[in-house]
C-alpha atoms as a PDB file:
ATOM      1  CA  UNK A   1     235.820 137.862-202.126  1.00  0.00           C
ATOM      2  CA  UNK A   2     237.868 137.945-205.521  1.00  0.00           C
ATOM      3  CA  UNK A   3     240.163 140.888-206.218  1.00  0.00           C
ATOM      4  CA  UNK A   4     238.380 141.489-209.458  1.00  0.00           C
ATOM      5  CA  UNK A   5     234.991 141.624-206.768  1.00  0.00           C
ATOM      6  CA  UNK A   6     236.941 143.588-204.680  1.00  0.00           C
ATOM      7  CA  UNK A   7     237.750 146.011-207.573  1.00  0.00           C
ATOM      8  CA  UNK A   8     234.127 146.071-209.080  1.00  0.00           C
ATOM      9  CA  UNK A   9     232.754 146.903-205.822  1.00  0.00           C
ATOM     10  CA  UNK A  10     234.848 149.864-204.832  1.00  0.00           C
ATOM     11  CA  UNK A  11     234.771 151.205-208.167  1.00  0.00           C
ATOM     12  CA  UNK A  12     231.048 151.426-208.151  1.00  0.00           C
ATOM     13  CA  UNK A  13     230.981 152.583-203.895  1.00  0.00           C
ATOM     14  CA  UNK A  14     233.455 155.425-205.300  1.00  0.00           C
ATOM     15  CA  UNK A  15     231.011 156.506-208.185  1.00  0.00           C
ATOM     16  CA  UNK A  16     227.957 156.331-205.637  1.00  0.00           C
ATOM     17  CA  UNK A  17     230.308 158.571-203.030  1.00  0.00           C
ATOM     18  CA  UNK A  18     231.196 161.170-205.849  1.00  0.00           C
ATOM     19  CA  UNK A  19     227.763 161.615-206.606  1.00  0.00           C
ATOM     20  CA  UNK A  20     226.576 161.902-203.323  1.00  0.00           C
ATOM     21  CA  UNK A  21     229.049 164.578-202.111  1.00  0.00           C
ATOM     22  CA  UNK A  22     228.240 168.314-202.533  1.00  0.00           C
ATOM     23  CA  UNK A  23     230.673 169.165-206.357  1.00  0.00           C
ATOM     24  CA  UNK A  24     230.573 165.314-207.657  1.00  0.00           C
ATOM     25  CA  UNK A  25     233.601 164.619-206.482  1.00  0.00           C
ATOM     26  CA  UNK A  26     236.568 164.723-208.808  1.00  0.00           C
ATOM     27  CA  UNK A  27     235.383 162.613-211.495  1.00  0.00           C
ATOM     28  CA  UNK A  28     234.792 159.333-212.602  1.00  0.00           C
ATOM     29  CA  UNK A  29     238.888 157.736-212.906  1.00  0.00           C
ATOM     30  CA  UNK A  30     239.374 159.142-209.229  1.00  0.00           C
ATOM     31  CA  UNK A  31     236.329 158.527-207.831  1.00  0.00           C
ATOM     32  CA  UNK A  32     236.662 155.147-208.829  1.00  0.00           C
ATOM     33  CA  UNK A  33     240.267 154.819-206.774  1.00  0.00           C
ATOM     34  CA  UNK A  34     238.841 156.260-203.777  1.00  0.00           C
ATOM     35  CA  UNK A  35     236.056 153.740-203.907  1.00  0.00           C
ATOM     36  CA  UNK A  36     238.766 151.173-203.984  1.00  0.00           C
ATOM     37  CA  UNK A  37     241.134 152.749-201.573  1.00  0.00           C
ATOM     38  CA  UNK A  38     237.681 153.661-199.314  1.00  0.00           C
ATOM     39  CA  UNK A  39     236.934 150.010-199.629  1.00  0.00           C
ATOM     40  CA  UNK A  40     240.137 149.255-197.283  1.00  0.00           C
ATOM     41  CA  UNK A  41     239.547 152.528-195.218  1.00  0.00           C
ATOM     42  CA  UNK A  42     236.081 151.650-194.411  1.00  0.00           C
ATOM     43  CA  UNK A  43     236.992 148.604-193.238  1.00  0.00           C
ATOM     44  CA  UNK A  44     240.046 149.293-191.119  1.00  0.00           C
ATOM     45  CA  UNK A  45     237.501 152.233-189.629  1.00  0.00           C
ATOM     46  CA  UNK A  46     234.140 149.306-189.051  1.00  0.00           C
ATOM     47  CA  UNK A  47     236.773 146.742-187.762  1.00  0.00           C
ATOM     48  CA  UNK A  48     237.931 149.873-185.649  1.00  0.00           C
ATOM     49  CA  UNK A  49     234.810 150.896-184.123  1.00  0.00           C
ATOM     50  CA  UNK A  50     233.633 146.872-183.323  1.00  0.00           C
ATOM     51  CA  UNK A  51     230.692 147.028-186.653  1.00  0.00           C
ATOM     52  CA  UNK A  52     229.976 144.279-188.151  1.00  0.00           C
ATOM     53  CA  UNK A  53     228.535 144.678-192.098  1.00  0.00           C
ATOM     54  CA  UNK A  54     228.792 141.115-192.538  1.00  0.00           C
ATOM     55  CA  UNK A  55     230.603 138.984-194.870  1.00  0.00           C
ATOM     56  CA  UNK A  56     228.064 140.006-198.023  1.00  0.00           C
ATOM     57  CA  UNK A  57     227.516 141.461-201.175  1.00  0.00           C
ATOM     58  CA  UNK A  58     225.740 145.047-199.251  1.00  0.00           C
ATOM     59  CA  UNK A  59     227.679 144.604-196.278  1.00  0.00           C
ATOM     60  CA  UNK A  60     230.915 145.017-198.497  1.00  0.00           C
ATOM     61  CA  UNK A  61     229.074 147.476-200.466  1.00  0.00           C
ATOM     62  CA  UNK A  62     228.095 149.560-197.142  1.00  0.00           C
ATOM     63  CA  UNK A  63     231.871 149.200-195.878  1.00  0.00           C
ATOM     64  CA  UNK A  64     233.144 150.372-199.357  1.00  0.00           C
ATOM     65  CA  UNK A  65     230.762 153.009-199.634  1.00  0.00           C
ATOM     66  CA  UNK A  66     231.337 154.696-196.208  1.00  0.00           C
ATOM     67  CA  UNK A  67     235.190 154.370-196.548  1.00  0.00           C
ATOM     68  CA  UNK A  68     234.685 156.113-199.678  1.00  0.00           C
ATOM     69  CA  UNK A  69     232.607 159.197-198.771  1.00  0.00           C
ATOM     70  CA  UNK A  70     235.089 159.151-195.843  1.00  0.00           C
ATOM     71  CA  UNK A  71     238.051 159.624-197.758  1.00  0.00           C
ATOM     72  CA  UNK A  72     236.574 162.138-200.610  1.00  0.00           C
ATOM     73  CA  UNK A  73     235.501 164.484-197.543  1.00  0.00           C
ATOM     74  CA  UNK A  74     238.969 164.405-196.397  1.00  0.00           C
ATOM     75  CA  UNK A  75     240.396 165.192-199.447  1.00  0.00           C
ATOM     76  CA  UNK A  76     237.534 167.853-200.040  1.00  0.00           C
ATOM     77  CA  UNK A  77     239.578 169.633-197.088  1.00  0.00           C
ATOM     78  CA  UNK A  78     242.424 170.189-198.418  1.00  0.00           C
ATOM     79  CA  UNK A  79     241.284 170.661-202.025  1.00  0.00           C
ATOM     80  CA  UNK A  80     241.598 174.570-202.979  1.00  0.00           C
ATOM     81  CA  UNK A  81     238.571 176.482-203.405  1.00  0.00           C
ATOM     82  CA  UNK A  82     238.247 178.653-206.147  1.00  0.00           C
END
């Protein structure tokens, strides 16, 4: 895959992830990073665990995606609550 595929597809797995975690996330710029930094989480966690997504479009969208929600939950930890 491309960088610029690479890019497209953890900026859109970071969207998805902010919108599927309780508060949105913390909007769209940063949710798009930790799609793209979740992208490279997800798969050093898969490749960690022996799963296999594939070498495809949805398995690198499934990888991304996890790796995403991953990483915005972890955050969510240490983010201060009002």
């Amino acid at each position: 895959m491309s960088w610029i595929g690479f890019i497209i597809i953890g900026g859109v797995a970071g969207w998805l992830a902010g919108n599927l975690m309780r508060g949105g996330g913390f909007g769209l710029m940063v949710n798009i990073i930790v799609g793209i930094i979740g992208a490279v989480i997800g798969g050093w966690v898969f490749s960690l665990l022996g799963i296999s997504t594939g070498n495809g479009l949805i398995g690198n969208f499934i990888t991304s995606l996890v790796g995403a929600v991953l990483l915005l939950w972890i955050i969510s930890l240490f983010k201060k609550k009002p």
